[in-house]
PDB file of N, CA and C in Angstrom:
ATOM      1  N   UNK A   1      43.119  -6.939 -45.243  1.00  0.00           N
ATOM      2  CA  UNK A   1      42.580  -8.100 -45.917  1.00  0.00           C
ATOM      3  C   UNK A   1      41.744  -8.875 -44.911  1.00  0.00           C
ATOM      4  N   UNK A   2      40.500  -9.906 -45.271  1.00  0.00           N
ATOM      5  CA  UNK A   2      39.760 -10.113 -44.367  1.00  0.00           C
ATOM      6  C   UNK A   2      39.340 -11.345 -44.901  1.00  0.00           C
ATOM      7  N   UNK A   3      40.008 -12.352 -43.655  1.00  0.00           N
ATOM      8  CA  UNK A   3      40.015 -13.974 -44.030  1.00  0.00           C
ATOM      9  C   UNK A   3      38.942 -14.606 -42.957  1.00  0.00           C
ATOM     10  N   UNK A   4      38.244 -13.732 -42.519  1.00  0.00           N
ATOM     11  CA  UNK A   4      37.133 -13.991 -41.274  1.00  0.00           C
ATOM     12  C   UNK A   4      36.069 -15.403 -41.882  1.00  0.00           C
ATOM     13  N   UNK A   5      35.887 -16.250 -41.101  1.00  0.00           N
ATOM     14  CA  UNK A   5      34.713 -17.497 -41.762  1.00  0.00           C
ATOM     15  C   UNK A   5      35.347 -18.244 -43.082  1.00  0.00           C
ATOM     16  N   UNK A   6      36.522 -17.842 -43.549  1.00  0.00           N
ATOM     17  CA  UNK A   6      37.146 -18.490 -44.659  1.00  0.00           C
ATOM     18  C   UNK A   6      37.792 -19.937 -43.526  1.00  0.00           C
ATOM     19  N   UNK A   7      37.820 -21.326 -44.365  1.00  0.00           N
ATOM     20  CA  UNK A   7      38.280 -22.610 -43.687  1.00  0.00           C
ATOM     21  C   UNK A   7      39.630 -22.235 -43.743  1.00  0.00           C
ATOM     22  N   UNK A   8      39.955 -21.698 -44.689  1.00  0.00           N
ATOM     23  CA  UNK A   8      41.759 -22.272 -45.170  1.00  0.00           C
ATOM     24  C   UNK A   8      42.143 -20.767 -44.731  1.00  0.00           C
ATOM     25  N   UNK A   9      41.826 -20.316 -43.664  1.00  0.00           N
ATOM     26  CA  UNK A   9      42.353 -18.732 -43.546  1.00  0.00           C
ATOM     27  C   UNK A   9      43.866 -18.879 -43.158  1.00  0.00           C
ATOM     28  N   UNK A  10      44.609 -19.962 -42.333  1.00  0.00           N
ATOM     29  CA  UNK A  10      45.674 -20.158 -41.724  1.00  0.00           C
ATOM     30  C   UNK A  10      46.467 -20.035 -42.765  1.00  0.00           C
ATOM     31  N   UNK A  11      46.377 -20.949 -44.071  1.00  0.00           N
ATOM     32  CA  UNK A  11      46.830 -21.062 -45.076  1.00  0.00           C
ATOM     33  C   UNK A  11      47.242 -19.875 -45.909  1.00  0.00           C
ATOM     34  N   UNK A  12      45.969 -19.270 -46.106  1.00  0.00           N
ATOM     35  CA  UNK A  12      45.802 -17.645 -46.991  1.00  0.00           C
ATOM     36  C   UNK A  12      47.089 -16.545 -45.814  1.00  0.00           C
ATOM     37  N   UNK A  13      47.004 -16.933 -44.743  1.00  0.00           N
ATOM     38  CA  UNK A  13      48.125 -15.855 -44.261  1.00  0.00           C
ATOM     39  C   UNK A  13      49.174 -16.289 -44.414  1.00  0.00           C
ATOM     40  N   UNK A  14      49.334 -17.412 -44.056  1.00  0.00           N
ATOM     41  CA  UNK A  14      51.053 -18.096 -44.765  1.00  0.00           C
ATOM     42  C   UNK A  14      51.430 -17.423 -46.081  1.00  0.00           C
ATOM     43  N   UNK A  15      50.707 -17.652 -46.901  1.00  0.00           N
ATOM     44  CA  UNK A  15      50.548 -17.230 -48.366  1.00  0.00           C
ATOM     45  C   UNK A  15      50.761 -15.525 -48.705  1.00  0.00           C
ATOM     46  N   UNK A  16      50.227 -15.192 -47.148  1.00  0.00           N
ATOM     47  CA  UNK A  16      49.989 -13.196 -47.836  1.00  0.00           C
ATOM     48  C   UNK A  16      51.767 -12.842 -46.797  1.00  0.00           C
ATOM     49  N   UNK A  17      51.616 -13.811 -45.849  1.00  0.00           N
ATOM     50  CA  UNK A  17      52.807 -13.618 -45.215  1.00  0.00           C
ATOM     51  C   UNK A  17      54.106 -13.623 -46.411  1.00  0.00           C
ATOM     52  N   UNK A  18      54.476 -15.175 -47.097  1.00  0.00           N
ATOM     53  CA  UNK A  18      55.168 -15.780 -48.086  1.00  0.00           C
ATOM     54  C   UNK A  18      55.333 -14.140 -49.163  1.00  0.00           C
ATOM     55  N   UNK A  19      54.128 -13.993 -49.562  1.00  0.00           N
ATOM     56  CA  UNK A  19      54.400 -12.696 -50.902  1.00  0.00           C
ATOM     57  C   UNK A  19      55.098 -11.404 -49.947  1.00  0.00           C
ATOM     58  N   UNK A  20      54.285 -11.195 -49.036  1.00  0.00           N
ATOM     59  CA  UNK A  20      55.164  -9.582 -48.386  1.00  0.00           C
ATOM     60  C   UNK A  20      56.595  -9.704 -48.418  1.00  0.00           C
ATOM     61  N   UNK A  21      57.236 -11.153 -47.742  1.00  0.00           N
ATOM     62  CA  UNK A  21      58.717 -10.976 -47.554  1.00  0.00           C
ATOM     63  C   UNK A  21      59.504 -11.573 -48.930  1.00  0.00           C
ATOM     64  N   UNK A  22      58.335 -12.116 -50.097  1.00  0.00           N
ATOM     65  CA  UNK A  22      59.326 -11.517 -51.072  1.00  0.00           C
ATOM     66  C   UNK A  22      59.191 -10.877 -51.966  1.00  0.00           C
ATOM     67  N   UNK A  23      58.006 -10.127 -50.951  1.00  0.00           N
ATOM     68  CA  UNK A  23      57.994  -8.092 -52.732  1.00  0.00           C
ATOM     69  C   UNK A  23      59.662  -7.533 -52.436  1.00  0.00           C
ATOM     70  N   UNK A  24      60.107  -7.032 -53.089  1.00  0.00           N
ATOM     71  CA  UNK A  24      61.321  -6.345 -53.072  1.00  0.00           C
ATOM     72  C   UNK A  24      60.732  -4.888 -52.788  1.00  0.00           C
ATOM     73  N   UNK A  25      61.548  -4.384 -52.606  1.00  0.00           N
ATOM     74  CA  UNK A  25      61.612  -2.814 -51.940  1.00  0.00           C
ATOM     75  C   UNK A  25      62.247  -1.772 -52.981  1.00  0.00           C
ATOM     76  N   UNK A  26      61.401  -0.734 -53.268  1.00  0.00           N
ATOM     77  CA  UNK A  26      62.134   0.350 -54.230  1.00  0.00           C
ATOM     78  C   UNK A  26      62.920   1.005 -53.385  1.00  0.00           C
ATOM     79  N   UNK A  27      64.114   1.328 -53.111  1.00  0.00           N
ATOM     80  CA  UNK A  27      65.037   2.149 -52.288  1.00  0.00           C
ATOM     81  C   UNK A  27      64.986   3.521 -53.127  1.00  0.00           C
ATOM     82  N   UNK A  28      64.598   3.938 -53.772  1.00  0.00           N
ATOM     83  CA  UNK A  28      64.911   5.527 -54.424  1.00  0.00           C
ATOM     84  C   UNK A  28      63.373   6.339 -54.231  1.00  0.00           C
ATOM     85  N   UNK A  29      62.172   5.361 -53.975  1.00  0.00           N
ATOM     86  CA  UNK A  29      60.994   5.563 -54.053  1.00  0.00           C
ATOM     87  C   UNK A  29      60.589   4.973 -52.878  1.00  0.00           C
ATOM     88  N   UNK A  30      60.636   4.529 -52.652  1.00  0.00           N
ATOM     89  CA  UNK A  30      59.935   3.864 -51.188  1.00  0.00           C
ATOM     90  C   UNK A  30      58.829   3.169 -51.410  1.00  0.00           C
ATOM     91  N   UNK A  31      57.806   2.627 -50.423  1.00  0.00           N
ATOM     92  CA  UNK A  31      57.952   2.973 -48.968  1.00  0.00           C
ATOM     93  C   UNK A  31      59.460   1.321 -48.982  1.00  0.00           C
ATOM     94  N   UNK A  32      60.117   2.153 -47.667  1.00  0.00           N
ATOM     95  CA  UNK A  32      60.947   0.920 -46.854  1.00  0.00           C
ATOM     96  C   UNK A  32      60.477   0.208 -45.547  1.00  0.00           C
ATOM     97  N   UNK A  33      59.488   0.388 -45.634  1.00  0.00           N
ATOM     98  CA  UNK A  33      57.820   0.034 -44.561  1.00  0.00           C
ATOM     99  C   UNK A  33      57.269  -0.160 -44.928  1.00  0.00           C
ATOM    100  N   UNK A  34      56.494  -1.245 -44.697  1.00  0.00           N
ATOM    101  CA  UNK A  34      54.974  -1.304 -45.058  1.00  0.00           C
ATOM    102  C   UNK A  34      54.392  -2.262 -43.833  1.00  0.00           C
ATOM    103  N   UNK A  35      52.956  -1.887 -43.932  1.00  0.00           N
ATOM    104  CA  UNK A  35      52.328  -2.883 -43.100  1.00  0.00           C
ATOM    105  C   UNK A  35      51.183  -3.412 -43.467  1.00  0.00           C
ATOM    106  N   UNK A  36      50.335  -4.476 -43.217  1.00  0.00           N
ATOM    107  CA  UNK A  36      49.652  -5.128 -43.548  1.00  0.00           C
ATOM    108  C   UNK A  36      48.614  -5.497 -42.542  1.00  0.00           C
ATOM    109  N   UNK A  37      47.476  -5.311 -42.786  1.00  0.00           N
ATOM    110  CA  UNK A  37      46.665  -6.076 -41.098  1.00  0.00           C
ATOM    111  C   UNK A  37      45.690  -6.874 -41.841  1.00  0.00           C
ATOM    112  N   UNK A  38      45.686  -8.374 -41.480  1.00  0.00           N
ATOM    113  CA  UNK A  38      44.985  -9.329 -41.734  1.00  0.00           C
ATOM    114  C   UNK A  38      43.876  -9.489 -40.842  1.00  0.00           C
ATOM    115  N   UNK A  39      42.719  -9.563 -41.060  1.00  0.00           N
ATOM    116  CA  UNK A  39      41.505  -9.550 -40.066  1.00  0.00           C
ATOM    117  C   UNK A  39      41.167 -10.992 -39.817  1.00  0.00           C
ATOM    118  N   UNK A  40      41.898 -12.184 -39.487  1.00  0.00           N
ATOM    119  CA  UNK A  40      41.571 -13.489 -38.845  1.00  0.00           C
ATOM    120  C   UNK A  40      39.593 -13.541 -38.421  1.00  0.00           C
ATOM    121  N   UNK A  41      39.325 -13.055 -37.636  1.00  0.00           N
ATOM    122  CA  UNK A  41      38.022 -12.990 -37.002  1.00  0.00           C
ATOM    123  C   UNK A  41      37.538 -11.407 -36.438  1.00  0.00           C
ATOM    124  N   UNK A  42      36.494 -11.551 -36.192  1.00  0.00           N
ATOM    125  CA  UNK A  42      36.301 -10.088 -35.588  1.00  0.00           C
ATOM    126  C   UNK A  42      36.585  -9.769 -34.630  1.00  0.00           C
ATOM    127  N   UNK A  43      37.937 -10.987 -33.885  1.00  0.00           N
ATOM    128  CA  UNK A  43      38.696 -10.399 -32.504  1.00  0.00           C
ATOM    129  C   UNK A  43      39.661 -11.234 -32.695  1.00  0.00           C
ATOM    130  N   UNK A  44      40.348 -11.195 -34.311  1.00  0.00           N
ATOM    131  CA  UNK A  44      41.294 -11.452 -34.316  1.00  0.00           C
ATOM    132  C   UNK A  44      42.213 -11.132 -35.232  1.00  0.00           C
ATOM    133  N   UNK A  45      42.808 -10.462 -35.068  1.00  0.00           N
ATOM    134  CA  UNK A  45      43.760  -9.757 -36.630  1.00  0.00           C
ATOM    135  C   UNK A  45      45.399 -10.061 -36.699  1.00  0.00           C
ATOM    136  N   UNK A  46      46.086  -9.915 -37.225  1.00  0.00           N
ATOM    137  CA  UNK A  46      47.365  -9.838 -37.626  1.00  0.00           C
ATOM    138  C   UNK A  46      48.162  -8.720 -38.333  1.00  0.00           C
ATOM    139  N   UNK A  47      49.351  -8.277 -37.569  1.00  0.00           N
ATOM    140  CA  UNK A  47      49.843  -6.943 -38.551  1.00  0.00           C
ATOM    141  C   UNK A  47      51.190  -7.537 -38.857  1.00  0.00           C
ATOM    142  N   UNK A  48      51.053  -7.687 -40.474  1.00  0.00           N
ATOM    143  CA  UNK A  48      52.194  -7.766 -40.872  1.00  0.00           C
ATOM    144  C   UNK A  48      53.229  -6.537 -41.018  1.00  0.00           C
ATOM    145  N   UNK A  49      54.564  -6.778 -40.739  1.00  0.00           N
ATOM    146  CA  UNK A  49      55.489  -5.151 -40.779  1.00  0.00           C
ATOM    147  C   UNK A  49      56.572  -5.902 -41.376  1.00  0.00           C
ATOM    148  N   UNK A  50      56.445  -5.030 -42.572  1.00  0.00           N
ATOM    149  CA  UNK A  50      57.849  -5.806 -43.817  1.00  0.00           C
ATOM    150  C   UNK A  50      58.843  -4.458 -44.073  1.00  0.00           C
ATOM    151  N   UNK A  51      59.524  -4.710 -43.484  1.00  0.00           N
ATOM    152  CA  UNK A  51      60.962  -3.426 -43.193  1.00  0.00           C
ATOM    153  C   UNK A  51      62.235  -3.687 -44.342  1.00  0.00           C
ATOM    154  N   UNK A  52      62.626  -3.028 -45.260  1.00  0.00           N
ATOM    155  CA  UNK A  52      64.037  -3.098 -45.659  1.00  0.00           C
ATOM    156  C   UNK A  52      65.034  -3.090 -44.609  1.00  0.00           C
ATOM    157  N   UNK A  53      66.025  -4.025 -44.343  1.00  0.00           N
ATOM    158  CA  UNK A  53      67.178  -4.033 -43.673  1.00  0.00           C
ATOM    159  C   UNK A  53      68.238  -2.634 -43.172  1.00  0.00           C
ATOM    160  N   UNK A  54      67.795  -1.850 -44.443  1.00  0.00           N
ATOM    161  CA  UNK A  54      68.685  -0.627 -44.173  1.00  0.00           C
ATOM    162  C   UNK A  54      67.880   0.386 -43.436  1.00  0.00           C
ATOM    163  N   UNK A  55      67.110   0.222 -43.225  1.00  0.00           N
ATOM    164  CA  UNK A  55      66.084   1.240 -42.227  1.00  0.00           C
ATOM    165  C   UNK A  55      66.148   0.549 -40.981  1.00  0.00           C
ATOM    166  N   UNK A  56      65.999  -0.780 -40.776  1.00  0.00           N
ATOM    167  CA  UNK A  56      66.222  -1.798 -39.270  1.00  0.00           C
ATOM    168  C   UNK A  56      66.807  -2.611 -39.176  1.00  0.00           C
ATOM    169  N   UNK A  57      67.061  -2.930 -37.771  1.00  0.00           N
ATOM    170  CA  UNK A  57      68.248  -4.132 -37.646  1.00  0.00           C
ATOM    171  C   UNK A  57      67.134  -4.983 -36.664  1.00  0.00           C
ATOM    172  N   UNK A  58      68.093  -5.993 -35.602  1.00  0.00           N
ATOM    173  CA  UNK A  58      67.566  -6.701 -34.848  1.00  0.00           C
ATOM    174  C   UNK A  58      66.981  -5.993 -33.564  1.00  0.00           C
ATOM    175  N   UNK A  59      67.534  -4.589 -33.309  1.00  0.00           N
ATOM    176  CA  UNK A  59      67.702  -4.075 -31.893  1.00  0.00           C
ATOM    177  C   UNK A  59      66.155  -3.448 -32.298  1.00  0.00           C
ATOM    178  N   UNK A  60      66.212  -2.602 -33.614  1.00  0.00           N
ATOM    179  CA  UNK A  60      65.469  -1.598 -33.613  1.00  0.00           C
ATOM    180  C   UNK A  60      63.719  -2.133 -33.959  1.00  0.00           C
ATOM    181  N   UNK A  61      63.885  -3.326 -34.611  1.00  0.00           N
ATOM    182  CA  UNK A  61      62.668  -4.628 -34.870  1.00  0.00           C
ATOM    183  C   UNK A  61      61.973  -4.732 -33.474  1.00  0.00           C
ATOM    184  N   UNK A  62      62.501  -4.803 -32.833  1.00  0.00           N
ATOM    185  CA  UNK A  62      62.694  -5.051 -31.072  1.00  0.00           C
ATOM    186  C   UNK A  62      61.785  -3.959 -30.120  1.00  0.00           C
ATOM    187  N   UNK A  63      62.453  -2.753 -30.309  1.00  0.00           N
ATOM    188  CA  UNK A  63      61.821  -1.733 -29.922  1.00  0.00           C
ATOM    189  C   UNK A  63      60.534  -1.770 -30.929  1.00  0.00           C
ATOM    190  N   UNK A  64      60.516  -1.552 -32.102  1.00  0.00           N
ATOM    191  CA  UNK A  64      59.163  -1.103 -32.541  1.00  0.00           C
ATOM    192  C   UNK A  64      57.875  -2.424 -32.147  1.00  0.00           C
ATOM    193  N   UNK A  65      58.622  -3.355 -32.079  1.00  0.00           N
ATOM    194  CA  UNK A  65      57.563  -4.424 -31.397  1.00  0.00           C
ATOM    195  C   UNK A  65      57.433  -4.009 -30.129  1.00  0.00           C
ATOM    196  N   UNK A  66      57.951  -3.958 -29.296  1.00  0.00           N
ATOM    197  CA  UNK A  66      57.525  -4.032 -27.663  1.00  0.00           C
ATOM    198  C   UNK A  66      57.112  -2.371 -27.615  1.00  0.00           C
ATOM    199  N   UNK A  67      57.116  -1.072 -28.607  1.00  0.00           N
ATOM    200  CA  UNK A  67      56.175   0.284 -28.733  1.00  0.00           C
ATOM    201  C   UNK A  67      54.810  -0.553 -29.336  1.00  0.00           C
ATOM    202  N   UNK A  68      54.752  -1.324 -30.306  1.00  0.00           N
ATOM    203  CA  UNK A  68      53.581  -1.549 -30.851  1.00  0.00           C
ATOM    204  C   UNK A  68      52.689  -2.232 -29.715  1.00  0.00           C
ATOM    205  N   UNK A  69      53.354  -3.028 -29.323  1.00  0.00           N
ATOM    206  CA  UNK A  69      52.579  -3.550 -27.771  1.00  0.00           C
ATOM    207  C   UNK A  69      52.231  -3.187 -27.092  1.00  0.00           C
ATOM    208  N   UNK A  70      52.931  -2.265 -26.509  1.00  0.00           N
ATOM    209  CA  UNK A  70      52.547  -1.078 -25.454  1.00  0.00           C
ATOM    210  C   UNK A  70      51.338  -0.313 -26.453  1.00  0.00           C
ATOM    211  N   UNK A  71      51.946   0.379 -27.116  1.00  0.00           N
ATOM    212  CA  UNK A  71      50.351   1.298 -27.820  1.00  0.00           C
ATOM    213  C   UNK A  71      49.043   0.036 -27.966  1.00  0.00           C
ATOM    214  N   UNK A  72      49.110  -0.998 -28.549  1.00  0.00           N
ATOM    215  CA  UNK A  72      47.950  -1.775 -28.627  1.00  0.00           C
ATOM    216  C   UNK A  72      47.338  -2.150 -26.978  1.00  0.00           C
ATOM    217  N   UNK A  73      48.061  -2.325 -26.026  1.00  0.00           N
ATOM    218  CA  UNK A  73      47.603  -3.050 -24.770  1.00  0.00           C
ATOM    219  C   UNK A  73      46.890  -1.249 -24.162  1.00  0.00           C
ATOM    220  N   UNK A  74      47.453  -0.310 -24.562  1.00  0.00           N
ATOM    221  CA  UNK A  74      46.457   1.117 -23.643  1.00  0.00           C
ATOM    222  C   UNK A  74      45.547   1.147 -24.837  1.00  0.00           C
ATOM    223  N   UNK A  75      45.281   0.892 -25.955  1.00  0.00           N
ATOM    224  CA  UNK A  75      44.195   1.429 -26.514  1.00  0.00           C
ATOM    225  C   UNK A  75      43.550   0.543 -26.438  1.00  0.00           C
ATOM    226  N   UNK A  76      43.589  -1.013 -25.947  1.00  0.00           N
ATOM    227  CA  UNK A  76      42.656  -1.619 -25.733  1.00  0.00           C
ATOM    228  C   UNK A  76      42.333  -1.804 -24.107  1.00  0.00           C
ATOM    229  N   UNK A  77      42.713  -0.866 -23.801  1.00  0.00           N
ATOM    230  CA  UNK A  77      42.531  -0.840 -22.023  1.00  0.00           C
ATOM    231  C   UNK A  77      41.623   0.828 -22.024  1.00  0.00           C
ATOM    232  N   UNK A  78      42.006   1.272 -23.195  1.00  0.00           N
ATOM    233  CA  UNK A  78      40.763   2.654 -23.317  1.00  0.00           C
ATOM    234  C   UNK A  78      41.556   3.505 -22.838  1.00  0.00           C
TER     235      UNK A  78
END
C-alpha cells in the first residue's frame, strides 16, 4: 500500500495497522502469516507481520525480527 505525499499518512497506518490485528485468521485454511508493507516515502516503508498465536510466541516474534533485520541491513549494504 502506498501512503507516499498523502498529509494524514501517519493516520492511514494506524488505521491499516488497527484492521490487520483485527482480521481474524482461518486456522483450517490459512495463511497464519501475513505481511503487509506500507510505502511511507520512497525511503520509507513499513512491514506489517500479523502472526496467529499458535504458530508464535514471544521468543519466536523475537527471532524472526532480529532475522528480518539482519536480512534487511546485508541487502541494503549490497
Amino acid at each position: 500500500q502506498v501512503l507516499t505525499g498523502q498529509a494524514d499518512a501517519e493516520e492511514q497506518l494506524l488505521a491499516i495497522t488497527a484492521e490487520e490485528a483485527n482480521e481474524g485468521f482461518d486456522l483450517l485454511n490459512g495463511p497464519l502469516v501475513r505481511g503487509r508493507l506500507v510505502r511511507m516515502a520512497d525511503d520509507d516503508h513499513v512491514l506489517l507481520v500479523t502472526m496467529h498465536h499458535i504458530v508464535s510466541d514471544g521468543w519466536s516474534a523475537d527471532v524472526l525480527t532480529r532475522e528480518l533485520g539482519a536480512l534487511y541491513a546485508a541487502f541494503s549494504a549490497g
